[in-house]
C-alpha atoms as a PDB file:
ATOM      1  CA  UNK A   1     116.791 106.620  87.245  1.00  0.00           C
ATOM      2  CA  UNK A   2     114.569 107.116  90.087  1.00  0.00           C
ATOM      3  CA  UNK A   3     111.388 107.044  88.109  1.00  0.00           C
ATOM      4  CA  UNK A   4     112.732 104.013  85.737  1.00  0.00           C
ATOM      5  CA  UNK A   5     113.753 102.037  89.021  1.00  0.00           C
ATOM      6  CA  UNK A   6     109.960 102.774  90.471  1.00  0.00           C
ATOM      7  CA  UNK A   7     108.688 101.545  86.663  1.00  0.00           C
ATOM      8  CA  UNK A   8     110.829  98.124  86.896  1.00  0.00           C
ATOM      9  CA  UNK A   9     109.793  97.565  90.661  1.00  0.00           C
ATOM     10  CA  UNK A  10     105.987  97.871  90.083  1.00  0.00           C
ATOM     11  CA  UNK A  11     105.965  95.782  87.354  1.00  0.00           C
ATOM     12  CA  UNK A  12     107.880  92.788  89.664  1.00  0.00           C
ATOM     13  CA  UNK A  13     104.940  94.276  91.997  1.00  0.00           C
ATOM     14  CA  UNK A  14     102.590  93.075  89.493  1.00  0.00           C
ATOM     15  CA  UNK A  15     103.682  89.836  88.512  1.00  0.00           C
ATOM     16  CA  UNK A  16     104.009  89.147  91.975  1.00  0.00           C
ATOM     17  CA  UNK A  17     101.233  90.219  93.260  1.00  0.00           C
ATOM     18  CA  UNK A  18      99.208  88.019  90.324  1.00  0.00           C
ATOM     19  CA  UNK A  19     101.387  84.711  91.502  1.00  0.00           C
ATOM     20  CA  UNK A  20     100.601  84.699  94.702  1.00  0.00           C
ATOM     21  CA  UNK A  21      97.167  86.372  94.448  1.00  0.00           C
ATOM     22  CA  UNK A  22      96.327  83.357  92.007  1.00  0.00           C
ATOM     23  CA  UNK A  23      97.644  80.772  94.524  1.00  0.00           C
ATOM     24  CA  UNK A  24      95.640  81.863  97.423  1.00  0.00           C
ATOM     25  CA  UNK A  25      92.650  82.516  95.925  1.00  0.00           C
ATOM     26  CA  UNK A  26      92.669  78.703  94.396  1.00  0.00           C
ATOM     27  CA  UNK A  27      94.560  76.326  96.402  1.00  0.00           C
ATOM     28  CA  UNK A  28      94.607  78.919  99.528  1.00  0.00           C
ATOM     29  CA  UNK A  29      90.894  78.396 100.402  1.00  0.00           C
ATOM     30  CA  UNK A  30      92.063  74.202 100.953  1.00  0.00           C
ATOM     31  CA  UNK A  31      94.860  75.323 103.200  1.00  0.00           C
ATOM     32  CA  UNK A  32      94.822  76.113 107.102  1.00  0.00           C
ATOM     33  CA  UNK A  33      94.738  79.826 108.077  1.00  0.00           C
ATOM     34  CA  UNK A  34      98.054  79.769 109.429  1.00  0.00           C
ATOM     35  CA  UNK A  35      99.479  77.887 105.696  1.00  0.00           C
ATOM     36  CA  UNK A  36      97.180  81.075 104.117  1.00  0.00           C
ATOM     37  CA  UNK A  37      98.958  83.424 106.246  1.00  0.00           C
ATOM     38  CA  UNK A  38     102.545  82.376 105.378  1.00  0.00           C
ATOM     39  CA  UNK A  39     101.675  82.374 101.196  1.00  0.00           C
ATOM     40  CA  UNK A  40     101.170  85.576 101.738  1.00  0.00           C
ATOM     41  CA  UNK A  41     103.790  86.993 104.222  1.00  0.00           C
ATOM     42  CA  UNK A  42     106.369  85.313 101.962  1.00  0.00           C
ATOM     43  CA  UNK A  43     104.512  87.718  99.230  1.00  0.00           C
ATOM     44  CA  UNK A  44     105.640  90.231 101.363  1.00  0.00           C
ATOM     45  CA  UNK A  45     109.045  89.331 102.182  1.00  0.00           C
ATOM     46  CA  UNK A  46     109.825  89.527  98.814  1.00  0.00           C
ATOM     47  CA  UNK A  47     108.398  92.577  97.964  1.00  0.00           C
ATOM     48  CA  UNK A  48     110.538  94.268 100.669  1.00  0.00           C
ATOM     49  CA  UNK A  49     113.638  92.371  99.041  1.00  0.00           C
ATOM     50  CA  UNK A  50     112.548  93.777  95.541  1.00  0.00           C
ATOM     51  CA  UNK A  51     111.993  97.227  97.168  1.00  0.00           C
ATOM     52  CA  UNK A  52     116.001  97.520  98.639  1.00  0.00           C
ATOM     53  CA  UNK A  53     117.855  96.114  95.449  1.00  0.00           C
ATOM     54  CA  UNK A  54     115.570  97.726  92.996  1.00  0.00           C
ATOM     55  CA  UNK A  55     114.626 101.089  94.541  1.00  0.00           C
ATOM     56  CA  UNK A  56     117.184 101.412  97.107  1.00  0.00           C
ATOM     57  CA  UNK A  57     114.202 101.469  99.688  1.00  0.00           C
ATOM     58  CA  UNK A  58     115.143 100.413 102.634  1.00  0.00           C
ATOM     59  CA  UNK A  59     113.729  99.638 106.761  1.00  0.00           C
ATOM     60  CA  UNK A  60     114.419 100.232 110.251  1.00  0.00           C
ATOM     61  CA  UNK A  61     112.326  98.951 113.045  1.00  0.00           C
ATOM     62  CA  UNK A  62     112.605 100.253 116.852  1.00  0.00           C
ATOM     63  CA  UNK A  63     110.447  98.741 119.731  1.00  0.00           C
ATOM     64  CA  UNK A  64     110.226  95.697 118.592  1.00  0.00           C
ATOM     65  CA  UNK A  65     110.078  94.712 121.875  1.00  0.00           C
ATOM     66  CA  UNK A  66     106.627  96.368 122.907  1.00  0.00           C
ATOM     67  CA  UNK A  67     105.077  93.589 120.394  1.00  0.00           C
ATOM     68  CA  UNK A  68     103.038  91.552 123.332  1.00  0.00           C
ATOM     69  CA  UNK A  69     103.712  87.568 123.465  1.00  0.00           C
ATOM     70  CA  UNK A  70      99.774  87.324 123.176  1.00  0.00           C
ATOM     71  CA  UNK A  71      97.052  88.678 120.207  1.00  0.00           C
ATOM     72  CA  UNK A  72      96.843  92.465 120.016  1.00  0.00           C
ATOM     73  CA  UNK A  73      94.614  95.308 118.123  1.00  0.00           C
ATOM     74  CA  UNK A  74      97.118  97.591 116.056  1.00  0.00           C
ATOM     75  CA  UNK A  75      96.401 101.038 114.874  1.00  0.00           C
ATOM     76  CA  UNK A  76      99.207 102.368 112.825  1.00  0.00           C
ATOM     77  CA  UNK A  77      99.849 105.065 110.480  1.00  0.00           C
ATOM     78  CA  UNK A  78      98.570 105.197 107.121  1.00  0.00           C
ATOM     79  CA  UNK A  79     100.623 107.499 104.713  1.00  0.00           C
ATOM     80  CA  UNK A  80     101.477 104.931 101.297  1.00  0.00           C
ATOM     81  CA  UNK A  81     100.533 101.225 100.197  1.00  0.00           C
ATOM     82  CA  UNK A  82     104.008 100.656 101.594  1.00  0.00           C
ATOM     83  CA  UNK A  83     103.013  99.564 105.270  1.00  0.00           C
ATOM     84  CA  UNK A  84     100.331  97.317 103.765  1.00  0.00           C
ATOM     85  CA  UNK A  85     103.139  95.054 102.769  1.00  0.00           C
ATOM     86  CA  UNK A  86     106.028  95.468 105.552  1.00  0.00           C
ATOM     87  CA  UNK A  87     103.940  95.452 108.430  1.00  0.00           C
ATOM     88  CA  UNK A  88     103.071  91.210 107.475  1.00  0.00           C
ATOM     89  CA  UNK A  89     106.615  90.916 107.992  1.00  0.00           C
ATOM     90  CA  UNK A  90     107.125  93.054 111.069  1.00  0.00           C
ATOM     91  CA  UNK A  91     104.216  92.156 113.168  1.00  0.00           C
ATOM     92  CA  UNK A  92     103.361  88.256 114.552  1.00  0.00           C
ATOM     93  CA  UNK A  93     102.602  86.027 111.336  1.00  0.00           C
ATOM     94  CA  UNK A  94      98.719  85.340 111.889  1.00  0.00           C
ATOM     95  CA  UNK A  95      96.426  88.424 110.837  1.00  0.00           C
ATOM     96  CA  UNK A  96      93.343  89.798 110.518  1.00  0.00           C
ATOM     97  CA  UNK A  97      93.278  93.312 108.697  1.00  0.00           C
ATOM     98  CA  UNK A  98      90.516  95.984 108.331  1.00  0.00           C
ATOM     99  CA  UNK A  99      89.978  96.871 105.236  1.00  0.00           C
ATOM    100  CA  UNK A 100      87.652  99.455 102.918  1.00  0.00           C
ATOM    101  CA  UNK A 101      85.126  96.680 101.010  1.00  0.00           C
ATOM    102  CA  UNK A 102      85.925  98.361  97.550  1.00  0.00           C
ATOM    103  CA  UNK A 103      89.241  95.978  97.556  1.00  0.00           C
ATOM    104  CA  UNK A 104      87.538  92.624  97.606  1.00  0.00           C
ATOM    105  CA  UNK A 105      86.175  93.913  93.957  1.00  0.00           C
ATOM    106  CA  UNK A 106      89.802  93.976  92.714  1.00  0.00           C
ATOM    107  CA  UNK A 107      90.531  90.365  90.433  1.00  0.00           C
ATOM    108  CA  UNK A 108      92.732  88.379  91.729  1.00  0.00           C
ATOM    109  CA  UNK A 109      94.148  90.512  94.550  1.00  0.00           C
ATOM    110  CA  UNK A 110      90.269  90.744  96.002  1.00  0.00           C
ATOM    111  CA  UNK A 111      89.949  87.087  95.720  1.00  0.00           C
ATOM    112  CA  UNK A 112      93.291  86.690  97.509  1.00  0.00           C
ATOM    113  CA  UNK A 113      92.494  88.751 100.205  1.00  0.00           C
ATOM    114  CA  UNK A 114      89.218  86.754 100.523  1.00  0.00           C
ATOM    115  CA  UNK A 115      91.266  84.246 101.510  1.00  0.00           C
ATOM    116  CA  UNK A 116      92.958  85.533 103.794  1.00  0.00           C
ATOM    117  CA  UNK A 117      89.731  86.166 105.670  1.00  0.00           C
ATOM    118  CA  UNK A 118      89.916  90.296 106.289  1.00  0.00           C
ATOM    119  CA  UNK A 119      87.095  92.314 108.033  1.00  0.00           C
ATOM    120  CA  UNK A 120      86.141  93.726 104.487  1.00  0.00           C
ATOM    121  CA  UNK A 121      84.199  97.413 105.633  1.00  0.00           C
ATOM    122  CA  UNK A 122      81.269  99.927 103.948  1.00  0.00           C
ATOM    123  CA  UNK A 123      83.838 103.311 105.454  1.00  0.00           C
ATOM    124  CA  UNK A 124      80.131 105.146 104.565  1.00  0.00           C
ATOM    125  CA  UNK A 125      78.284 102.836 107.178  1.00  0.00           C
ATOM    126  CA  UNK A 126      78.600 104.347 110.521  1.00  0.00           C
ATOM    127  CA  UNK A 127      77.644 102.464 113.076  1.00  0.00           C
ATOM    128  CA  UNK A 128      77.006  99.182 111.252  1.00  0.00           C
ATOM    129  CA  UNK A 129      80.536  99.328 110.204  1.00  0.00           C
ATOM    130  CA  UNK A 130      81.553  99.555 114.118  1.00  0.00           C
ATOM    131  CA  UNK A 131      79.508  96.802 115.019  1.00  0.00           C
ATOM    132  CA  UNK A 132      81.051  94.554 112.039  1.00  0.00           C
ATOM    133  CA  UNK A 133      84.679  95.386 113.582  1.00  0.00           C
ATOM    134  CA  UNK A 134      83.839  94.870 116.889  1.00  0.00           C
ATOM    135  CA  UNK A 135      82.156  91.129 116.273  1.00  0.00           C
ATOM    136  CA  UNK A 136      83.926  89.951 113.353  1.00  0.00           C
ATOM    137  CA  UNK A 137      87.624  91.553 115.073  1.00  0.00           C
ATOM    138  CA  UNK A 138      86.224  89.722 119.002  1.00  0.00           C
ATOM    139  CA  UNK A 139      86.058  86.693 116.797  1.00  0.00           C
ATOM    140  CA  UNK A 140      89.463  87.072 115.063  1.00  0.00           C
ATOM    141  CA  UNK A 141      91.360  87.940 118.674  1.00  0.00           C
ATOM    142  CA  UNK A 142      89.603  84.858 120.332  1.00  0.00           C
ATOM    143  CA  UNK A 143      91.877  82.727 117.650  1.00  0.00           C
ATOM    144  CA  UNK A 144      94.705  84.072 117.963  1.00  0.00           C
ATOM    145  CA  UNK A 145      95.297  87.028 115.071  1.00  0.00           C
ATOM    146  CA  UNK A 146      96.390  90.204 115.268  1.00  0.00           C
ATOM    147  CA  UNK A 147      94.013  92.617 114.175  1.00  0.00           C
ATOM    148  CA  UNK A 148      95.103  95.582 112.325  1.00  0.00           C
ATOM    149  CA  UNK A 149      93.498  99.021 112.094  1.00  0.00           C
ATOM    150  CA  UNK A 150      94.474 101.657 110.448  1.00  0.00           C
ATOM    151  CA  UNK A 151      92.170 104.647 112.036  1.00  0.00           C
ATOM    152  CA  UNK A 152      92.205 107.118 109.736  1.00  0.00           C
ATOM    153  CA  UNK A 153      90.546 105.319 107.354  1.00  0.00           C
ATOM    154  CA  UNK A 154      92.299 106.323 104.082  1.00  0.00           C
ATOM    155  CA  UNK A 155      96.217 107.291 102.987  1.00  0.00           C
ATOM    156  CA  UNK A 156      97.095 110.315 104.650  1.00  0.00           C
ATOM    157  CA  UNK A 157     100.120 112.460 103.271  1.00  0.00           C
ATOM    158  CA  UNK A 158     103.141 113.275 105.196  1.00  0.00           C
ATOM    159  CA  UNK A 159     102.314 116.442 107.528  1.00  0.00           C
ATOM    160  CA  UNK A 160      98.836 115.580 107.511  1.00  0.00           C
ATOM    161  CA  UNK A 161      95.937 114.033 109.205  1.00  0.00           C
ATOM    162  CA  UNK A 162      92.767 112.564 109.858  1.00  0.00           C
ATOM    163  CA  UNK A 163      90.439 112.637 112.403  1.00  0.00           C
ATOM    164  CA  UNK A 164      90.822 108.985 113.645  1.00  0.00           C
ATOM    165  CA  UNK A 165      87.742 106.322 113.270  1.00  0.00           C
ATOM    166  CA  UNK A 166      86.385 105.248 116.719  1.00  0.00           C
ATOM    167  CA  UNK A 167      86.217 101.547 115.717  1.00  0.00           C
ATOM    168  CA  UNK A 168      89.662  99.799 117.060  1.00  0.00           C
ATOM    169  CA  UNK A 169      88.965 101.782 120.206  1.00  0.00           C
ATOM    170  CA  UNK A 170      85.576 100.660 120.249  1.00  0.00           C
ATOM    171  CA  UNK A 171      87.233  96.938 120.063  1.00  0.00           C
ATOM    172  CA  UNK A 172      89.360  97.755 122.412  1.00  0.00           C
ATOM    173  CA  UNK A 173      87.225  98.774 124.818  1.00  0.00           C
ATOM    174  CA  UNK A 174      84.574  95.898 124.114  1.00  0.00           C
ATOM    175  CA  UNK A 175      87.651  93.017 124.083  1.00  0.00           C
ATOM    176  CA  UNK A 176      90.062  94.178 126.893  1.00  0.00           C
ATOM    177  CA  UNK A 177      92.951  93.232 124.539  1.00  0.00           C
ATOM    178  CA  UNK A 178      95.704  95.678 124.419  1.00  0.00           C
ATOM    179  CA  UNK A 179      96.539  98.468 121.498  1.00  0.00           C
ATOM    180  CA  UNK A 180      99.614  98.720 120.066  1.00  0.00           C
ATOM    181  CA  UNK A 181     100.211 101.913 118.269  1.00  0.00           C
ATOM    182  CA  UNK A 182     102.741 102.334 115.090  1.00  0.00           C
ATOM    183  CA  UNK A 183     104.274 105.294 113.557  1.00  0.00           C
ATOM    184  CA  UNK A 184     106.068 105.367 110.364  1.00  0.00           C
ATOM    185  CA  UNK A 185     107.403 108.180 107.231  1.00  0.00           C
ATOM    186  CA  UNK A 186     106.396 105.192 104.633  1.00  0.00           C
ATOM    187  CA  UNK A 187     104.815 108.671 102.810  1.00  0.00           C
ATOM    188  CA  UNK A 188     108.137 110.478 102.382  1.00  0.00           C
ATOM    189  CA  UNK A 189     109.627 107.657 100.304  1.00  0.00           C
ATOM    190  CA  UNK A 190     106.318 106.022  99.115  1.00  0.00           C
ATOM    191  CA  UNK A 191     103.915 108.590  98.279  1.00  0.00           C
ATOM    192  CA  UNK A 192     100.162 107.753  98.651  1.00  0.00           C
ATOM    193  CA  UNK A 193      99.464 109.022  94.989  1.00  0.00           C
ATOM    194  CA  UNK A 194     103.155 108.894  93.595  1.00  0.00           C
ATOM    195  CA  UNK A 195     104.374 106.287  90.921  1.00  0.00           C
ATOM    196  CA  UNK A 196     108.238 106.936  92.218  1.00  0.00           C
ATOM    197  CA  UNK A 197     109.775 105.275  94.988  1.00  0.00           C
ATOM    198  CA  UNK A 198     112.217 107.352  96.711  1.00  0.00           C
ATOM    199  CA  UNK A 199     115.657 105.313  98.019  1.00  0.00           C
ATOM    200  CA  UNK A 200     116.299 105.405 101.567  1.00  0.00           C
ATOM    201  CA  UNK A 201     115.270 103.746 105.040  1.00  0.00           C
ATOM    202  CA  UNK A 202     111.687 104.228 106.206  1.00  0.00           C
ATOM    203  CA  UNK A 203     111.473 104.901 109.921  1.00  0.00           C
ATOM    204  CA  UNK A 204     108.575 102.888 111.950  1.00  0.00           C
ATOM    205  CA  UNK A 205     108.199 102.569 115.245  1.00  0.00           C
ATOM    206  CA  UNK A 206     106.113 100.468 117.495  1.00  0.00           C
ATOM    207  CA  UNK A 207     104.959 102.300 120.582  1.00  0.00           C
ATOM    208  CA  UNK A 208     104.503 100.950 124.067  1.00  0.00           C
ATOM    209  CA  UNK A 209     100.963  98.778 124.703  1.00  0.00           C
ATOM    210  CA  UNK A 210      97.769 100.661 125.610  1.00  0.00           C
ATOM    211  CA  UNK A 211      96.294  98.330 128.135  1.00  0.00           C
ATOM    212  CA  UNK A 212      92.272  98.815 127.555  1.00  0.00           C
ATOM    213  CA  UNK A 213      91.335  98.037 130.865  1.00  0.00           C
ATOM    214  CA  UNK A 214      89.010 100.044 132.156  1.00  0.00           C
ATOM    215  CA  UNK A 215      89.502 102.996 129.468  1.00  0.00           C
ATOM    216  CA  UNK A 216      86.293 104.047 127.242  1.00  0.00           C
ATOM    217  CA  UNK A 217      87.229 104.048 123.281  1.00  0.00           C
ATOM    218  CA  UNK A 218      87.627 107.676 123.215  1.00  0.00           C
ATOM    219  CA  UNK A 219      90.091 107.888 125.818  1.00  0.00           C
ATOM    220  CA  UNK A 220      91.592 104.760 123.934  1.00  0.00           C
ATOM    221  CA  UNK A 221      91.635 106.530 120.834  1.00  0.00           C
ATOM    222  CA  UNK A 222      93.273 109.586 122.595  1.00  0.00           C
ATOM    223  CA  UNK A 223      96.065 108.068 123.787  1.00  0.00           C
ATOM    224  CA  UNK A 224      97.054 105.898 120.388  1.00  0.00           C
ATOM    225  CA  UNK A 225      96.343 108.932 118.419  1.00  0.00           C
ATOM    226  CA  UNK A 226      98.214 111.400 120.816  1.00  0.00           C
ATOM    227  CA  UNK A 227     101.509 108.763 120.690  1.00  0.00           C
ATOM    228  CA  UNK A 228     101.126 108.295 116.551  1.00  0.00           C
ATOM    229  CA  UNK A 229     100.935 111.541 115.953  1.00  0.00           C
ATOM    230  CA  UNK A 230     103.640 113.088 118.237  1.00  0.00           C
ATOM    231  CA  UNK A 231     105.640 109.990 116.925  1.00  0.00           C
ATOM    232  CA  UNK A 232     105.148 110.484 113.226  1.00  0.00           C
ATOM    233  CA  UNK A 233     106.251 114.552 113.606  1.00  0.00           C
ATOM    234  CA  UNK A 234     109.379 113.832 115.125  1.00  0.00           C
ATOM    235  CA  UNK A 235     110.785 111.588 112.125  1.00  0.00           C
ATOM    236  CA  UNK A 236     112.942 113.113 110.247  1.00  0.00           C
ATOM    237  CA  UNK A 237     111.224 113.656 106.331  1.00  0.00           C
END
C-alpha cells in the first residue's frame, strides 16, 4: 500500500506541478512578484494537503517564533525534495531560493522557476558562484525576500553530511542580515533517491537567529552548521 500510495501521490505531483508550472511560466511573468509568489505557495499548500490524505505524511513545526518580523538568509537542511515544497508554506510568503542551474533546463518546472526569479548557480564555479549569491541574494534582501540556502549543496541522507558551502555565510557576512538555521528528518519519510513516501509527521525546527554582526562567514557558517547538525541528530528517525 505504501508503495501504491507513493505511485498515486506523484502522479497528483505531476499534474500539479505541470498546472501551475504552465501558469507561471505564461501569465506569471505579467504578474507582480508578490502575485508570482502566491501561484506558487498555493502549489505548495496543496502538495502538503495531497501528501497527509494520500501518504499519511504529515508536519510539525517548533520555533516558529524565531522567524524575524524583517527579511532573513535561511540555511536549512537538505535530506529529500520534501522541504523544497513545505518550507514556501512555513517560512514568510516572498522568496528568493538558491538553486543548482541544471533545474532551469527542466520544461515547464525550469520555466516556472524562472519566474519566480531564483539565484540559478554553476555548484562547479567556485568563487564566481559566491560572488553571484552574494550580489544577486544583497539585491533580493534589499526588497524584501527571504533568501534560502541550503549549504550543503546537494540531498544529503539521514545520518549523513556535507561539508557546508561558504556562500550564505559569505552573504551574511557581506549584508549584516541575520541567519536563521532549520533542521528537519524530511529524509526518514522522504528519501532523497526513494520513490516511497513513508506515513508519519516530519520534524523541523527553526533555530534561534544568528545575528551577523560583526562575525566573519566562517564563524557564521560554524555556528548554523554546529546548531543544524546537533539539531538534526537529536530527532528521532
Amino acid at each position: 500500500m505504501i508503495l501504491f500510495r507513493s505511485l498515486l501521490y506523484f502522479a497528483s505531483l505531476i499534474i500539479s506541478t505541470t498546472l501551475y508550472g504552465l501558469l507561471l511560466s505564461t501569465i506569471g511573468w505579467f504578474l507582480p512578484f508578490d502575485k508570482r509568489s502566491g501561484i506558487a505557495n498555493q502549489w505548495a499548500r496543496i502538495n502538503l494537503k495531497l501528501q497527509k490524505s494520500i501518504c499519511g505524511l504529515d508536519y510539525r513545526v517548533t520555533g516558529l517564533e524565531n522567524i524575524p518580523a524583517s527579511n532573513t538568509i535561511v540555511l536549512s537542511k537538505h535530506q529529500s525534495a520534501w522541504e523544497t515544497i513545505a518550507l514556501r508554506c512555513i517560512l514568510p510568503p516572498e522568496q528568493t531560493w538558491v538553486l543548482k542551474q541544471e533545474l532551469m533546463w527542466i520544461p515547464i518546472f525550469g520555466w516556472a522557476l524562472a519566474a519566480a526569479q531564483p539565484i540559478a548557480i554553476n555548484r562547479k564555479a567556485g568563487r564566481r558562484a559566491a560572488g553571484q549569491i552574494i550580489a544577486q541574494g544583497r539585491a533580493r534582501l534589499q526588497q524584501g525576500r527571504t533568501v534560502i540556502i541550503f549549504p550543503e549543496g546537494t540531498r544529503v541522507a539521514p545520518g549523513t553530511r556535507k561539508k557546508y558551502g561558504i556562500g550564505g555565510a559569505l552573504l551574511a557576512e557581506k549584508t549584516g542580515y541575520p541567519v536563521l538555521p532549520i533542521a528537519h528528518n524530511a529524509g526518514v519519510f522522504w528519501r532523497r533517491r526513494g520513490l516511497k513516501k513513508y506515513p508519519g509527521t516530519i520534524q523541523v525546527v527553526i533555530g534561534p537567529v544568528i545575528d551577523s554582526h560583526g562575525l566573519k562567514a566562517a564563524e557564521i557558517n560554524r555556528r548554523a552548521e554546529q546548531w543544524i547538525e546537533g539539531t538534526v541528530s537529536s530527532l528521532s528517525s
